[in-house]
N, C-alpha and C. Protein backbone atom coordinates (compact mmCIF):
# COMPACT_ATOMS: atom_id res chain seq x y z
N UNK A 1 231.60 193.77 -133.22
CA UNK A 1 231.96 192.44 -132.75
C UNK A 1 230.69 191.68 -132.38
N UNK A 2 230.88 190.13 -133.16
CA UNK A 2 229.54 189.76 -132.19
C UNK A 2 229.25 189.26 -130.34
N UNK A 3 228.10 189.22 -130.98
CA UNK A 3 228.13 189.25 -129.16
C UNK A 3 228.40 187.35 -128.90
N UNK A 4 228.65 187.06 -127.62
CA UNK A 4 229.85 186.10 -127.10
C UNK A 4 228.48 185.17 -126.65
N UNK A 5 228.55 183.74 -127.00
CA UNK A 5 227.58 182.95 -126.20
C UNK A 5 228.19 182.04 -125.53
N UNK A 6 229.88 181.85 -125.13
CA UNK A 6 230.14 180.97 -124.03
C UNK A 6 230.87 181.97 -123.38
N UNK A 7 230.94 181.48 -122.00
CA UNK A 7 231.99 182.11 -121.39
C UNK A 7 233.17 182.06 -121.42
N UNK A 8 233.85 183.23 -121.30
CA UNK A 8 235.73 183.14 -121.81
C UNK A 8 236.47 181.96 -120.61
N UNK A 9 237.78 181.82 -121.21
CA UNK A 9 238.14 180.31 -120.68
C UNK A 9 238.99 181.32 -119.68
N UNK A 10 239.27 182.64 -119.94
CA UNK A 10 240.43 183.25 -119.13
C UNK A 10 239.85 184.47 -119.06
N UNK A 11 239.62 184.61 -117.24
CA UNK A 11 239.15 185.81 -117.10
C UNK A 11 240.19 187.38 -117.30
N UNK A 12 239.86 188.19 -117.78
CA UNK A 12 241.03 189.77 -117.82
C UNK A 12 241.09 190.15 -116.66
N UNK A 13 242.13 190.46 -116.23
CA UNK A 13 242.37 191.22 -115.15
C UNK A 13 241.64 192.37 -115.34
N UNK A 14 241.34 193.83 -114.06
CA UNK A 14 240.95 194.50 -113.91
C UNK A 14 241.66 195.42 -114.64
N UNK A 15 242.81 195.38 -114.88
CA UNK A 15 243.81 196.69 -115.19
C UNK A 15 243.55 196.27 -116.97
N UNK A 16 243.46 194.84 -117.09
CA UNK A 16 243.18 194.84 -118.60
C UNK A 16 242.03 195.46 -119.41
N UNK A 17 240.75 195.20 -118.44
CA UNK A 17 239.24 195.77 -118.41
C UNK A 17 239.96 197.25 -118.75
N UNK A 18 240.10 197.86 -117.55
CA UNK A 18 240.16 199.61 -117.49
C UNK A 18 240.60 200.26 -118.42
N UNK A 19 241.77 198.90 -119.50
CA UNK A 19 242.37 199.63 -120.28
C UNK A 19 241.87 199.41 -122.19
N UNK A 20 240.46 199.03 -121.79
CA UNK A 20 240.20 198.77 -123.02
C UNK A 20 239.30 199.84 -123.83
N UNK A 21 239.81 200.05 -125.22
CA UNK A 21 239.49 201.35 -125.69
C UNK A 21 238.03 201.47 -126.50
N UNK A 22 237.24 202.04 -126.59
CA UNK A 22 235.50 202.24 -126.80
C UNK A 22 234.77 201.32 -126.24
N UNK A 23 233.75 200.88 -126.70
CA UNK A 23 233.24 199.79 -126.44
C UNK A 23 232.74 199.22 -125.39
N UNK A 24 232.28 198.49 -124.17
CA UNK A 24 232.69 197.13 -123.73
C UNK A 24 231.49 197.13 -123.08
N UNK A 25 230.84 195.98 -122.79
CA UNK A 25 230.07 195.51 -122.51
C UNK A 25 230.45 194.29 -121.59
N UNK A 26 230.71 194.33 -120.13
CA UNK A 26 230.76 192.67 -119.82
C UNK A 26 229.62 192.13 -118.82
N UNK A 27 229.54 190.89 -119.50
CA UNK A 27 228.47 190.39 -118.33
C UNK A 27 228.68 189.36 -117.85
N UNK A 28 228.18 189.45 -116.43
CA UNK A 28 229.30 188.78 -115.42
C UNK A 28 227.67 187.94 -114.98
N UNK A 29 227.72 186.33 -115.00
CA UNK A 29 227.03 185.30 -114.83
C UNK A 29 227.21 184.04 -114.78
N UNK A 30 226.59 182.61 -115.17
CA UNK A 30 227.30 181.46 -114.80
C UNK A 30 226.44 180.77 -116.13
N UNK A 31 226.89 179.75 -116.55
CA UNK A 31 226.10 179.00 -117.86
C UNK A 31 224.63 177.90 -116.95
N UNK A 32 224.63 177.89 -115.68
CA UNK A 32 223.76 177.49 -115.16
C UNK A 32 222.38 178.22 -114.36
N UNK A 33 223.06 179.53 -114.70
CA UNK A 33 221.88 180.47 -114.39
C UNK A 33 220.61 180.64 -115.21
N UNK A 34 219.43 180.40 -114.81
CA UNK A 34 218.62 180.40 -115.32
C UNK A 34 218.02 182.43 -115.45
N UNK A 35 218.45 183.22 -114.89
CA UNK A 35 217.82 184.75 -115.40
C UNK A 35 219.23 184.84 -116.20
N UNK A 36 220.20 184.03 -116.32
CA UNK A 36 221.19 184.02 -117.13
C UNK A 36 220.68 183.75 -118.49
N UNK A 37 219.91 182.98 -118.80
CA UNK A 37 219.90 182.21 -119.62
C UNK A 37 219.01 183.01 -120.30
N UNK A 38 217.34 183.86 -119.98
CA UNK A 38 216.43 184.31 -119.61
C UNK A 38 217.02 185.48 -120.52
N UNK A 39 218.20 186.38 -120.28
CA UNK A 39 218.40 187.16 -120.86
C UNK A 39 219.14 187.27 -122.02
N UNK A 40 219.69 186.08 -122.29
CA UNK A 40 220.68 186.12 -124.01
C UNK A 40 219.33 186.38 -124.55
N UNK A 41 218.21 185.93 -125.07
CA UNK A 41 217.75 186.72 -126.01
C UNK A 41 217.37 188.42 -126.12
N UNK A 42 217.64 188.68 -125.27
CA UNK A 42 217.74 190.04 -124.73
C UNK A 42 218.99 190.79 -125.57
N UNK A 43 219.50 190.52 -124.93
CA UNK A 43 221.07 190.43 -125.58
C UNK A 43 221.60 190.54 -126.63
N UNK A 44 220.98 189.55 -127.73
CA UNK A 44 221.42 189.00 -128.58
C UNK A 44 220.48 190.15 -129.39
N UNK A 45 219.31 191.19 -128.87
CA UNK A 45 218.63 191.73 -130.18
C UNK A 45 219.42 193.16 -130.08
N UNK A 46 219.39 193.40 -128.40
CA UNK A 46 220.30 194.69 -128.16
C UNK A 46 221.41 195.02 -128.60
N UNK A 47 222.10 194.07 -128.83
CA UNK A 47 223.76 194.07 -129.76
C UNK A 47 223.69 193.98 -130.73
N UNK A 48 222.71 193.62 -131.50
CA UNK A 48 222.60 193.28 -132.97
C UNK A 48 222.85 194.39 -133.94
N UNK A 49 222.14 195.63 -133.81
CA UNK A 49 222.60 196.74 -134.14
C UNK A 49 223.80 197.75 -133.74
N UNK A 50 224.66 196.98 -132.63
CA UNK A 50 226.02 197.28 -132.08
C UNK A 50 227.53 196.49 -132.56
N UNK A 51 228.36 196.38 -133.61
CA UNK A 51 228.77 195.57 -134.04
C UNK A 51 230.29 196.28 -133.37
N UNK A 52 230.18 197.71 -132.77
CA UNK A 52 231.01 198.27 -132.44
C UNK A 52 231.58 198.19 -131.00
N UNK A 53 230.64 197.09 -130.33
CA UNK A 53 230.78 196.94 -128.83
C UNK A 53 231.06 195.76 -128.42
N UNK A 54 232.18 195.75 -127.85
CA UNK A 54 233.04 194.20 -127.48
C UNK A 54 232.33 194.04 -126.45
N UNK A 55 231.56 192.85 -126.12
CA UNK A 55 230.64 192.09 -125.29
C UNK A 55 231.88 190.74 -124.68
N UNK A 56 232.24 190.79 -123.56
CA UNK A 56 232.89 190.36 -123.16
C UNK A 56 232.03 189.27 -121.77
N UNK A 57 231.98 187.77 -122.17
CA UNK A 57 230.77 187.27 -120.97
C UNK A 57 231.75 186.60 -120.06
N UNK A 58 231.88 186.72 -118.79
CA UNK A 58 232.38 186.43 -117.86
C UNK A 58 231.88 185.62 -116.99
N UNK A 59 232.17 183.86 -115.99
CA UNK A 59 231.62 183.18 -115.43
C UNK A 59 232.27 183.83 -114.30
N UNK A 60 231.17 184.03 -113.32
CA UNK A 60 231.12 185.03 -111.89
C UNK A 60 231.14 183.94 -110.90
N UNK A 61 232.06 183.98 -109.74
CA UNK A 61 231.61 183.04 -108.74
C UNK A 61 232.50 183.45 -107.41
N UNK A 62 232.57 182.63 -106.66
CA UNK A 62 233.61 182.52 -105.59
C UNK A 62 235.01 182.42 -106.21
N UNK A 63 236.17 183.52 -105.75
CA UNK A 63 237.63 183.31 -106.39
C UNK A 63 237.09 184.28 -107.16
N UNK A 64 236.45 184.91 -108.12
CA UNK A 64 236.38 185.55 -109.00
C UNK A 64 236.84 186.75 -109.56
N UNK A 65 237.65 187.29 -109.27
CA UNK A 65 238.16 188.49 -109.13
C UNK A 65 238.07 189.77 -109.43
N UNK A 66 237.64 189.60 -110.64
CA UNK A 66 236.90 190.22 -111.78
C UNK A 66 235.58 191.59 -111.43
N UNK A 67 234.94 189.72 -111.10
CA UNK A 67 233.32 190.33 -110.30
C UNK A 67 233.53 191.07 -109.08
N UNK A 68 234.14 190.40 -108.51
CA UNK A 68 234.04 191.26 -106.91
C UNK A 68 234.81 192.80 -106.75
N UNK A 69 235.59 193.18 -108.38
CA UNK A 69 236.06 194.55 -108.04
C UNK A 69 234.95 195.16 -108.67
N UNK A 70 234.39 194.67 -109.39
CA UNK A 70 232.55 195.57 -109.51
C UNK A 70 231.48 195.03 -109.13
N UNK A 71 231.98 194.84 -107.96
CA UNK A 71 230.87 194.58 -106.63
C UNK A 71 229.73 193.99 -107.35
N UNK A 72 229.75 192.60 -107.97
CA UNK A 72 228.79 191.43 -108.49
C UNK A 72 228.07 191.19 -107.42
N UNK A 73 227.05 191.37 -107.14
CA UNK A 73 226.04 190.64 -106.50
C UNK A 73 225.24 189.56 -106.71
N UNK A 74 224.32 190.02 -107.55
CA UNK A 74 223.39 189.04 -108.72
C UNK A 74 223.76 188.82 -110.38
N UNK A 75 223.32 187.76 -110.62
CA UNK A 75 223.13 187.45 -112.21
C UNK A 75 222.45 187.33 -112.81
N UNK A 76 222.11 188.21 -113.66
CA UNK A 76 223.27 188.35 -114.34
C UNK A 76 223.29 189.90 -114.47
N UNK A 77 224.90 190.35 -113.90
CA UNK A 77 225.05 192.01 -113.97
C UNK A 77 225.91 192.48 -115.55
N UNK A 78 225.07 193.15 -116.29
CA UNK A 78 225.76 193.91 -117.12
C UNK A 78 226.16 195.22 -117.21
N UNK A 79 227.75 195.70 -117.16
CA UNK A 79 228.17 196.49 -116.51
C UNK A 79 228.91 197.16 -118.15
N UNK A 80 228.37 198.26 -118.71
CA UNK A 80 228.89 198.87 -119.72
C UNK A 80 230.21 200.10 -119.30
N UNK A 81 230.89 199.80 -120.70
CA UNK A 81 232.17 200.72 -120.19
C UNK A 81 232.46 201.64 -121.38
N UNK A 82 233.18 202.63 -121.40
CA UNK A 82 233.27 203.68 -122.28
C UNK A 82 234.75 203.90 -121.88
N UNK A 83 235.68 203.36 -122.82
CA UNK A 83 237.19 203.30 -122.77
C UNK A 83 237.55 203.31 -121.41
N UNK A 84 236.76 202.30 -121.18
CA UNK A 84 236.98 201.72 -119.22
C UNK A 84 236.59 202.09 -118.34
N UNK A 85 235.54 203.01 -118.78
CA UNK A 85 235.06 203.85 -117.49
C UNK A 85 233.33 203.50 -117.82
N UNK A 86 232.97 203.18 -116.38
CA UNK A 86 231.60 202.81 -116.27
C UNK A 86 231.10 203.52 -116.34
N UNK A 87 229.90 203.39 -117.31
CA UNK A 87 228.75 204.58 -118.18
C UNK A 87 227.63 204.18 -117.60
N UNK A 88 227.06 202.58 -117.17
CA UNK A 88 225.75 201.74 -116.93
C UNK A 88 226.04 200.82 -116.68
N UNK A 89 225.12 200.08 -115.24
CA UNK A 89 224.85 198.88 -115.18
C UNK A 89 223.66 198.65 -115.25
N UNK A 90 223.65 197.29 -115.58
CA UNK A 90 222.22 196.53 -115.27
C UNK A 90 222.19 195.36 -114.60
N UNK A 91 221.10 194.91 -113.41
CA UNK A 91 221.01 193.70 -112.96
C UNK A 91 220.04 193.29 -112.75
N UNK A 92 219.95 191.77 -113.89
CA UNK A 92 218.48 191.02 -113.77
C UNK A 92 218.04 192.22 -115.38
N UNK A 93 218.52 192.96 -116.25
CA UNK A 93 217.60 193.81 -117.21
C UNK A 93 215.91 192.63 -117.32
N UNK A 94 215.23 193.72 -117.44
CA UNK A 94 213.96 193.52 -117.50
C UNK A 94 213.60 193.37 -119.09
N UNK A 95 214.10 193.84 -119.77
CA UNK A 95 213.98 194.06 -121.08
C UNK A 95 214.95 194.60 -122.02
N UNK A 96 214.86 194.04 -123.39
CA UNK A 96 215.65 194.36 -124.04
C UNK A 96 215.95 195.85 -124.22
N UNK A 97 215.10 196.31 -123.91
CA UNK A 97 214.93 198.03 -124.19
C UNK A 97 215.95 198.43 -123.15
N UNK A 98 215.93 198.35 -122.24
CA UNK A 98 216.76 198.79 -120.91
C UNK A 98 218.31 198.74 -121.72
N UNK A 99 218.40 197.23 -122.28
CA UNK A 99 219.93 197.10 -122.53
C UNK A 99 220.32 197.95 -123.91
N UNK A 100 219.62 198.39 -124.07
CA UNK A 100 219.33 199.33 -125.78
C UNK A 100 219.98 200.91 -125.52
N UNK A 101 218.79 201.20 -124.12
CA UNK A 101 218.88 202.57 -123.40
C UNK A 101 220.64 202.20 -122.76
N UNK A 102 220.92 201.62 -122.65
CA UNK A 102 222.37 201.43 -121.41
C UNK A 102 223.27 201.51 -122.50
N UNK A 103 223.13 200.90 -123.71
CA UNK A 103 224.39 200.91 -124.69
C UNK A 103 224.18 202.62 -125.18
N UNK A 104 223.20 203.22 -125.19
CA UNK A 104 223.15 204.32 -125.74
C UNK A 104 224.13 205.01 -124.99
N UNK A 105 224.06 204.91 -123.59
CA UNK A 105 225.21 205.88 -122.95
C UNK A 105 226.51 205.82 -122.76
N UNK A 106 227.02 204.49 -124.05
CA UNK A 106 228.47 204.41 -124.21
C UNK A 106 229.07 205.36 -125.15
N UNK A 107 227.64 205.33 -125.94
CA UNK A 107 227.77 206.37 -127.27
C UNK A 107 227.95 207.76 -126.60
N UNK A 108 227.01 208.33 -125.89
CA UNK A 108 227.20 209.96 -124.85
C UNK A 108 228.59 209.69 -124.02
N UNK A 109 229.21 208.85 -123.82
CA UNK A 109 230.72 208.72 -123.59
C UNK A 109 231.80 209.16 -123.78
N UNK A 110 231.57 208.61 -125.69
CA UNK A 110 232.52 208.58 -126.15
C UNK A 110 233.26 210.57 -126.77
């Protein structure tokens, strides 16, 4: 799947997240964040060779529901899942490599 450059108009519930099968990648941020912004090219090289990982981008805020059951702090947190179960996060990734190394451990997951 490719990877997502707006944010979804409708956030998933938690029980929808938990129940999603291989895959998932979500990252939870705002379209006005600037280490938001900082990291799509990051992103965009780390997934490139992942066509198998649903990248799901989520706008994080107050009300959010989403974020706050995986304790969102900063943005932008990318929180990898392995048929719903958290394998890796990252917050603020430093480099594309990091998000390379983090998808690898969806694969030791599965």
């Amino acid at each position: 799947m490719p990877m997502n450059r707006i944010y979804a108009e409708r956030e998933p519930s938690r029980a929808e997240v938990d129940a999603l099968p291989g895959a998932t990648l979500i990252e939870f941020g705002t379209p006005w964040c600037g280490h938001c912004s900082r990291t799509q090219p990051m992103l965009e090289a780390a997934l490139a060779d992942r066509p198998d990982v649903r990248h799901l981008k989520i706008e994080d805020g107050p009300g959010r529901r989403l974020g706050r059951s995986f304790g969102v702090k900063l943005w932008p947190t990318l929180v990898f899942l392995s048929d719903g179960r958290e394998v890796a996060r990252l917050v603020r990734p430093p480099r594309s490599e990091a998000i390379v190394e983090a998808l690898g451990r969806q694969r030791e997951g599965d």
